[in-house]
N, C-alpha and C. Protein backbone atom coordinates (compact mmCIF):
# COMPACT_ATOMS: atom_id res chain seq x y z
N UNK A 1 41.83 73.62 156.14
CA UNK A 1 41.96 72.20 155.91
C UNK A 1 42.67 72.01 154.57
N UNK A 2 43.30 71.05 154.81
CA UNK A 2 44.55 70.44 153.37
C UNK A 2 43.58 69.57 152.84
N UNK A 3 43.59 68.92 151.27
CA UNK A 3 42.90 67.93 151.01
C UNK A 3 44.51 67.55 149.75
N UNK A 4 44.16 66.40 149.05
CA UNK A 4 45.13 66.73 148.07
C UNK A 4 44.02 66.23 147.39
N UNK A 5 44.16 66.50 145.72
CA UNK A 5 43.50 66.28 144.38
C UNK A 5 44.37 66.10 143.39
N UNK A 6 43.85 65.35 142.49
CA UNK A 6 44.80 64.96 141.23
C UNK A 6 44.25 66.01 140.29
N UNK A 7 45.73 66.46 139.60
CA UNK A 7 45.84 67.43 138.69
C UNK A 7 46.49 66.97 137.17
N UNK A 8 45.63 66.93 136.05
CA UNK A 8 46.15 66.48 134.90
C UNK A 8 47.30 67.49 134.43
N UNK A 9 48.19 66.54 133.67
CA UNK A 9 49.35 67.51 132.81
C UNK A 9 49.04 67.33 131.26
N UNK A 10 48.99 68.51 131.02
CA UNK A 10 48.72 68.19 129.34
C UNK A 10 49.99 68.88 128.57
N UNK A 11 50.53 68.25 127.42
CA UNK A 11 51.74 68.86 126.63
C UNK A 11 50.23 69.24 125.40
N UNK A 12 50.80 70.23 124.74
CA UNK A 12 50.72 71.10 123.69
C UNK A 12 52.01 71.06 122.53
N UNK A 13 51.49 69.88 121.52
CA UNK A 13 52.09 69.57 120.90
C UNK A 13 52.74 70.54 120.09
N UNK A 14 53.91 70.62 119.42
CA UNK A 14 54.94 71.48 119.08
C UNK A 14 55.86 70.49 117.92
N UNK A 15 56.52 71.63 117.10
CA UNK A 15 57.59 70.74 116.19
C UNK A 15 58.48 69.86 117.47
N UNK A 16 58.80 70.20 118.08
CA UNK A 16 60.19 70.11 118.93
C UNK A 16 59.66 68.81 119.48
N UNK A 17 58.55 69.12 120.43
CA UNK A 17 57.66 68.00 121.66
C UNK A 17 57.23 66.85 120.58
N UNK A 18 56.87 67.28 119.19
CA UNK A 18 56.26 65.88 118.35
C UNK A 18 57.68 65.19 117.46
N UNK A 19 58.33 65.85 117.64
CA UNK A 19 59.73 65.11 117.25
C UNK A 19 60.27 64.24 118.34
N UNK A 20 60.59 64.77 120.02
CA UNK A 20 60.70 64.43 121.03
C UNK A 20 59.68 63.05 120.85
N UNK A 21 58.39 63.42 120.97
CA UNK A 21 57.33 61.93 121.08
C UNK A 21 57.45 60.99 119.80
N UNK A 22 58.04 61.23 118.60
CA UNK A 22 58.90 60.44 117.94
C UNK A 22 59.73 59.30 117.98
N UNK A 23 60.71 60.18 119.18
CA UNK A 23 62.03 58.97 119.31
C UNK A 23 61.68 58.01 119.87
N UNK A 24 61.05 58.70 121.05
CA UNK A 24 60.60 57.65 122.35
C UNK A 24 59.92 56.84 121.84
N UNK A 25 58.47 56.67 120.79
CA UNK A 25 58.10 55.61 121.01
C UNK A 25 59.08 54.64 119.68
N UNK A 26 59.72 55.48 118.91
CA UNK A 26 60.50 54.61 118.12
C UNK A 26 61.76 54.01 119.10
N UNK A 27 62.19 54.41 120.29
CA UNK A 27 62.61 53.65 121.56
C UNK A 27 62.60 52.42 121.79
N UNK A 28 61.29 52.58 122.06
CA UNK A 28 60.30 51.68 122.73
C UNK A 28 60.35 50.95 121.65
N UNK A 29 59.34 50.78 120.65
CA UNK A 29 59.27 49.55 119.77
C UNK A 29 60.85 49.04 119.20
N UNK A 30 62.25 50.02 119.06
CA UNK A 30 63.14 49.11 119.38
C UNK A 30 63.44 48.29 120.40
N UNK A 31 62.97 48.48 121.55
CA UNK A 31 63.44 48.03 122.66
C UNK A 31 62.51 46.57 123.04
N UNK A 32 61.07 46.94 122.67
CA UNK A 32 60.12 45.46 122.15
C UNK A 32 60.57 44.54 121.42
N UNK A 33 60.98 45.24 119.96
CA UNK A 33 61.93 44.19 119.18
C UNK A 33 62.90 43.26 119.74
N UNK A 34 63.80 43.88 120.56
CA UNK A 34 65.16 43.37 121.36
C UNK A 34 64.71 42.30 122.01
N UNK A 35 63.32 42.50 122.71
CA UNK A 35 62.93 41.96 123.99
C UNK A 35 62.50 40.67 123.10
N UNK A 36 62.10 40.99 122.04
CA UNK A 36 61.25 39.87 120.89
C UNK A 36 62.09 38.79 120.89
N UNK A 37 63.24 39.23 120.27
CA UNK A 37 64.39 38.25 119.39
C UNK A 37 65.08 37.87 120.59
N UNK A 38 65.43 38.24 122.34
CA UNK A 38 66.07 37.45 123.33
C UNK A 38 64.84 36.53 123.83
N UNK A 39 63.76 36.66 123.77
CA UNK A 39 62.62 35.77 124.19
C UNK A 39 62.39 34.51 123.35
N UNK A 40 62.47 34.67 122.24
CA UNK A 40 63.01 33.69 120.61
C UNK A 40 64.26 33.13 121.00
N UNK A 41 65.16 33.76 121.45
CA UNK A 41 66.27 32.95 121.47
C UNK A 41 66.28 31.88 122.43
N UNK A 42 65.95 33.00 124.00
CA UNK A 42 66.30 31.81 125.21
C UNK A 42 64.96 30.38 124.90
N UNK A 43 63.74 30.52 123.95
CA UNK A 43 63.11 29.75 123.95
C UNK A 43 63.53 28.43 123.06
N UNK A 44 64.29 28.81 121.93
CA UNK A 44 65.08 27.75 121.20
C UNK A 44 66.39 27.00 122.20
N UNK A 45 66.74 27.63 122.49
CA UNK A 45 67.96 27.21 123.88
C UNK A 45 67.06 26.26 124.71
N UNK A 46 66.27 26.91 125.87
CA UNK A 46 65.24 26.11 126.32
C UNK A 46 64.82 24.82 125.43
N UNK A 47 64.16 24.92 124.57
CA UNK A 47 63.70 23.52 123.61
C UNK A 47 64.59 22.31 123.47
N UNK A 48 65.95 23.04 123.61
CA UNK A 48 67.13 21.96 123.12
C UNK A 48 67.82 21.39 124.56
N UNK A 49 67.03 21.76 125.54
CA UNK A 49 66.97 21.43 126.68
C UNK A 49 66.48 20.19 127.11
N UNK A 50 66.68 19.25 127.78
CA UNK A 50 65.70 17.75 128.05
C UNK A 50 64.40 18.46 128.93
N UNK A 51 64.71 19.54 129.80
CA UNK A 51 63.67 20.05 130.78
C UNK A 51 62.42 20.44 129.53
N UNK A 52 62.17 20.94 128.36
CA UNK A 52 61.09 21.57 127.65
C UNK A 52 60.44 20.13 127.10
N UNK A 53 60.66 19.01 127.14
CA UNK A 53 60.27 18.08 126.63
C UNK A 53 59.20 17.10 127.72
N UNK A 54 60.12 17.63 129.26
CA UNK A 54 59.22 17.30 130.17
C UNK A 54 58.39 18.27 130.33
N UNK A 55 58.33 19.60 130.13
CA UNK A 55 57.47 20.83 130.32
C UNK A 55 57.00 21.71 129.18
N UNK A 56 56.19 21.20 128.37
CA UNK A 56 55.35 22.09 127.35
C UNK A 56 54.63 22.96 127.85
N UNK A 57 54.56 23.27 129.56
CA UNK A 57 53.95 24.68 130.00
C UNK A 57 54.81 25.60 129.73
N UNK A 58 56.25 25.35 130.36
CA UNK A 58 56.96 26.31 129.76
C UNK A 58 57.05 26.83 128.53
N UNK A 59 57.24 26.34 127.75
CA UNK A 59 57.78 26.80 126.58
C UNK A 59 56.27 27.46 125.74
N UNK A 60 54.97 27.06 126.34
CA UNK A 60 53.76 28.34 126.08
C UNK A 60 53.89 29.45 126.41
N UNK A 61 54.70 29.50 128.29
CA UNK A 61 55.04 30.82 128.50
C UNK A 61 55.78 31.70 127.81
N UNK A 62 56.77 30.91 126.71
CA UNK A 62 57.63 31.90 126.16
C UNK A 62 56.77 32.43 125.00
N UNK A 63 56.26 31.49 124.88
CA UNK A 63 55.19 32.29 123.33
C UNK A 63 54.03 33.37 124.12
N UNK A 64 53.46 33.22 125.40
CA UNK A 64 52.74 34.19 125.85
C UNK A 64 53.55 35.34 125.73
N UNK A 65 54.75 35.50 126.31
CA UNK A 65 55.49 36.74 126.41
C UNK A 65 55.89 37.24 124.94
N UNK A 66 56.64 36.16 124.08
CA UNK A 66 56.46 36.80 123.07
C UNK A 66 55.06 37.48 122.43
N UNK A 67 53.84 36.71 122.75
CA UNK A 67 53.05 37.57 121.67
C UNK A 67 52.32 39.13 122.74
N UNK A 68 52.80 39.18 123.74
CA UNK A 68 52.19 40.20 125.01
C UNK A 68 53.54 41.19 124.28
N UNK A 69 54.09 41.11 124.28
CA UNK A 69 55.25 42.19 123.41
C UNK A 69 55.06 42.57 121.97
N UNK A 70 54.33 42.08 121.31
CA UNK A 70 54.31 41.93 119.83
C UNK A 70 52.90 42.27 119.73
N UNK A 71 52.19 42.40 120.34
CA UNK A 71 51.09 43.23 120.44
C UNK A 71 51.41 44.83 121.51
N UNK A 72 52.48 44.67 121.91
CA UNK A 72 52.73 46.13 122.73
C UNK A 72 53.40 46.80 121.73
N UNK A 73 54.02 46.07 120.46
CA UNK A 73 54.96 46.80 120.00
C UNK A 73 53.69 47.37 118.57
N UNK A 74 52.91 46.23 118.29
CA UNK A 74 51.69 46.80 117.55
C UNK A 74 50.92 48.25 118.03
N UNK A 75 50.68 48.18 119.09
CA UNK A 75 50.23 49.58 119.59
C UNK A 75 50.93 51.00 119.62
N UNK A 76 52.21 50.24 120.14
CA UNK A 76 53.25 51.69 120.02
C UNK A 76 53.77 52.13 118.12
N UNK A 77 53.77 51.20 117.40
CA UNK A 77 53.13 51.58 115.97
C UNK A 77 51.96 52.23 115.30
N UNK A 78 50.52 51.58 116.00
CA UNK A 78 49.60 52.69 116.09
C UNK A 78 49.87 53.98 116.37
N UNK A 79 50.14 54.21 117.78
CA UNK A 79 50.34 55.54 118.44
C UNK A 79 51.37 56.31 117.60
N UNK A 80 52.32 55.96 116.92
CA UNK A 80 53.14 56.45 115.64
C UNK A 80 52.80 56.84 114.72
N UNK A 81 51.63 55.74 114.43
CA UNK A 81 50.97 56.73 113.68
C UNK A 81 49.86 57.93 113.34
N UNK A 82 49.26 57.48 114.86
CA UNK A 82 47.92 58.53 114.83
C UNK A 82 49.06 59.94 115.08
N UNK A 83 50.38 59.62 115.72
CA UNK A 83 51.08 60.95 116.09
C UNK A 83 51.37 62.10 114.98
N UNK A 84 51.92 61.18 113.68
CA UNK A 84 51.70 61.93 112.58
C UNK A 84 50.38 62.30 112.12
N UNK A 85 49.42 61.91 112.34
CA UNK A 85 48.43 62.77 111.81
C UNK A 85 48.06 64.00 112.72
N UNK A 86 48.16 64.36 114.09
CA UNK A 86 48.10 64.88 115.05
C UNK A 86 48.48 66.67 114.46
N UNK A 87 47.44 67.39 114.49
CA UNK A 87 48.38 69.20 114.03
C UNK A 87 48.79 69.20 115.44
N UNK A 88 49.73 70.33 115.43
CA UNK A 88 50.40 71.33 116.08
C UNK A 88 49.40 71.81 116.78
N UNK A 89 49.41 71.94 118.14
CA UNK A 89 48.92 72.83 119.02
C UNK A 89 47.87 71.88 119.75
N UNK A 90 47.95 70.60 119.31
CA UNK A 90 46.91 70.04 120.05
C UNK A 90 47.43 69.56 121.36
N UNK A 91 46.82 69.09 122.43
CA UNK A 91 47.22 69.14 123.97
C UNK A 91 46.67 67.58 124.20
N UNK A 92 48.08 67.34 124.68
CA UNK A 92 48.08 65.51 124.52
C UNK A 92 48.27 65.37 126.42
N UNK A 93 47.44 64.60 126.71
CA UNK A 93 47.38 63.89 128.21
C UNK A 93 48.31 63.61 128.60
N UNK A 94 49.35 64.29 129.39
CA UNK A 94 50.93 63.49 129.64
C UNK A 94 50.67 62.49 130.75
N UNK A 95 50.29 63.39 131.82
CA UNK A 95 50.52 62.24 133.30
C UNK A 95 49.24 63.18 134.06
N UNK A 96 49.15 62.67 135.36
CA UNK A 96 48.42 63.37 136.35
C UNK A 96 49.62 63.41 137.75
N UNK A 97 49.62 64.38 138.23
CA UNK A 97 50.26 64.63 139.67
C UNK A 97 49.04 64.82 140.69
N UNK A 98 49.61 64.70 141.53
CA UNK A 98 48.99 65.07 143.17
C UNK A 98 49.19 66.11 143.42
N UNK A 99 47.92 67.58 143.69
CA UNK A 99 48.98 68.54 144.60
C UNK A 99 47.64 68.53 145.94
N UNK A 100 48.40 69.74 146.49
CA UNK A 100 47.30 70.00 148.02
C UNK A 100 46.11 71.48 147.52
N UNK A 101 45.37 70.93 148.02
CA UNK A 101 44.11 72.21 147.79
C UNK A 101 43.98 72.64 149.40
N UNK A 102 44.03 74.45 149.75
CA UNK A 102 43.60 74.28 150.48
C UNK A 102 42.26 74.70 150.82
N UNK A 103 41.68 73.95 151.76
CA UNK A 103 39.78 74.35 151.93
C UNK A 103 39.46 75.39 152.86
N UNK A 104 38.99 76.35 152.79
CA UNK A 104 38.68 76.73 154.20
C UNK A 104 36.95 77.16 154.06
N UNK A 105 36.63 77.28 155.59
CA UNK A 105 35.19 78.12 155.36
C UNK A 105 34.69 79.63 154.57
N UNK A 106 33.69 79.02 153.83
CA UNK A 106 33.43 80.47 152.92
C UNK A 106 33.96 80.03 151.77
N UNK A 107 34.93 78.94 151.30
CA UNK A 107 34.90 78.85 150.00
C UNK A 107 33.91 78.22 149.13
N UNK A 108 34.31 78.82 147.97
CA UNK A 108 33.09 78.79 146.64
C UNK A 108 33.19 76.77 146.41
N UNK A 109 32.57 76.05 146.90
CA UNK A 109 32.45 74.47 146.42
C UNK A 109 32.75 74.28 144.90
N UNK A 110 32.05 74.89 144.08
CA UNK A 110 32.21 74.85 143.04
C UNK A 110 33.20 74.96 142.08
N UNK A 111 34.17 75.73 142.71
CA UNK A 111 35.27 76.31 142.42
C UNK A 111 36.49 75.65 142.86
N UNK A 112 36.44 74.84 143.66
CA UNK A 112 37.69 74.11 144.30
C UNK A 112 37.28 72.60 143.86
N UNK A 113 36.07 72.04 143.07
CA UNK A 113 36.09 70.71 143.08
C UNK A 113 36.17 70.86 141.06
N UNK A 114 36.48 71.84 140.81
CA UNK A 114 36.37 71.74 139.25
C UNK A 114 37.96 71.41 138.81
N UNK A 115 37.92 70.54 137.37
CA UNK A 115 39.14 69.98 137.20
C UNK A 115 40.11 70.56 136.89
N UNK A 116 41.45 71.02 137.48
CA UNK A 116 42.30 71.12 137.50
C UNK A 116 43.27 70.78 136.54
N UNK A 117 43.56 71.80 135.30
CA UNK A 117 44.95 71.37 134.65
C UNK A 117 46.17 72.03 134.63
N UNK A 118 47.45 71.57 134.02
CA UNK A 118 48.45 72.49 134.45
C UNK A 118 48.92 71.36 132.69
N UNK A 119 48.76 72.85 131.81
CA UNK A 119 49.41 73.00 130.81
C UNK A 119 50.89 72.91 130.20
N UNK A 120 51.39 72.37 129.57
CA UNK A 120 53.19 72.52 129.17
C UNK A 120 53.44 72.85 127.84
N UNK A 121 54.21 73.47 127.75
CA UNK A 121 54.80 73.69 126.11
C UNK A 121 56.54 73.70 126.12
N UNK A 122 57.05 72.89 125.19
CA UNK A 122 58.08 72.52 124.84
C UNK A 122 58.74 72.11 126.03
N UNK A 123 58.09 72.23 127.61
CA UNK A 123 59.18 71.56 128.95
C UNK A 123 58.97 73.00 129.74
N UNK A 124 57.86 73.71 129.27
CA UNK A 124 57.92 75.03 130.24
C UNK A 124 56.65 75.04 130.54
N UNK A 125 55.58 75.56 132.27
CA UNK A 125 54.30 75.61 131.74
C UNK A 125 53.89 76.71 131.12
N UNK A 126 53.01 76.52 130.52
CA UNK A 126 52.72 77.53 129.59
C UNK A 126 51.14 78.18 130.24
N UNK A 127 50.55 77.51 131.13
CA UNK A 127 49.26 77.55 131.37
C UNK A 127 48.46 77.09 132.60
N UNK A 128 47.95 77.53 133.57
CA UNK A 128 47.34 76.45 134.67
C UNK A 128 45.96 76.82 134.61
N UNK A 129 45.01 76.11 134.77
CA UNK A 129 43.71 76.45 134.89
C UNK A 129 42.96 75.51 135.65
């Protein structure tokens, strides 16, 4: 019998992989920023509109989105920084995949329902257990 089970991926942080997790989230909080200042903009545009004068719902929505970004971009600043404090060699939660287990009679229960990881270092695995 096939079953499938979720299998965690863990990276094993490295000069290379904590430089790599660097850019990206400095990416990202550029890319929040961007999202910041076109959400600011189209909302001043909007305002100077006759439609925002009949609709003050709208123009809350633009401040919801702005501040739902500006608190995403607060977090991905956190995570920047707990990253620098982070040593080398520690094993950071990447994703989880799906694979297939297979079951048959006579296997050890114990042994097929225990958690499953599959290790990485620098983009290679380094480890499955």
């Amino acid at each position: 019998m096939k079953n499938i089970r979720n299998i965690i991926v863990k990276q094993i942080l490295t000069e290379k992989s904590k430089h790599e997790l660097f850019r990206k989230f400095e990416q990202k909080i550029e890319q929040m920023n961007n999202e910041i200042g076109q959400l600011q903009f189209e909302k001043k545009k909007y305002e100077k509109t006759k439609k925002a004068q009949a609709s003050p719902v709208d123009v809350s929505r633009f401040d919801e989105e702005i501040s739902s970004r500006t608190e995403k971009c607060e977090l991905l600043q956190f995570q920047l920084q707990q990253l620098e404090i982070l040593p080398l060699g520690t094993e950071l939660k990447e994703t989880e995949v799906s694979g297939i287990l297979e079951i048959n009679i006579g296997d050890d229960w114990n042994e097929l329902t225990k958690e499953r990881t599959i290790v990485i270092k620098d983009g290679v695995i380094d480890e499955i257990r």
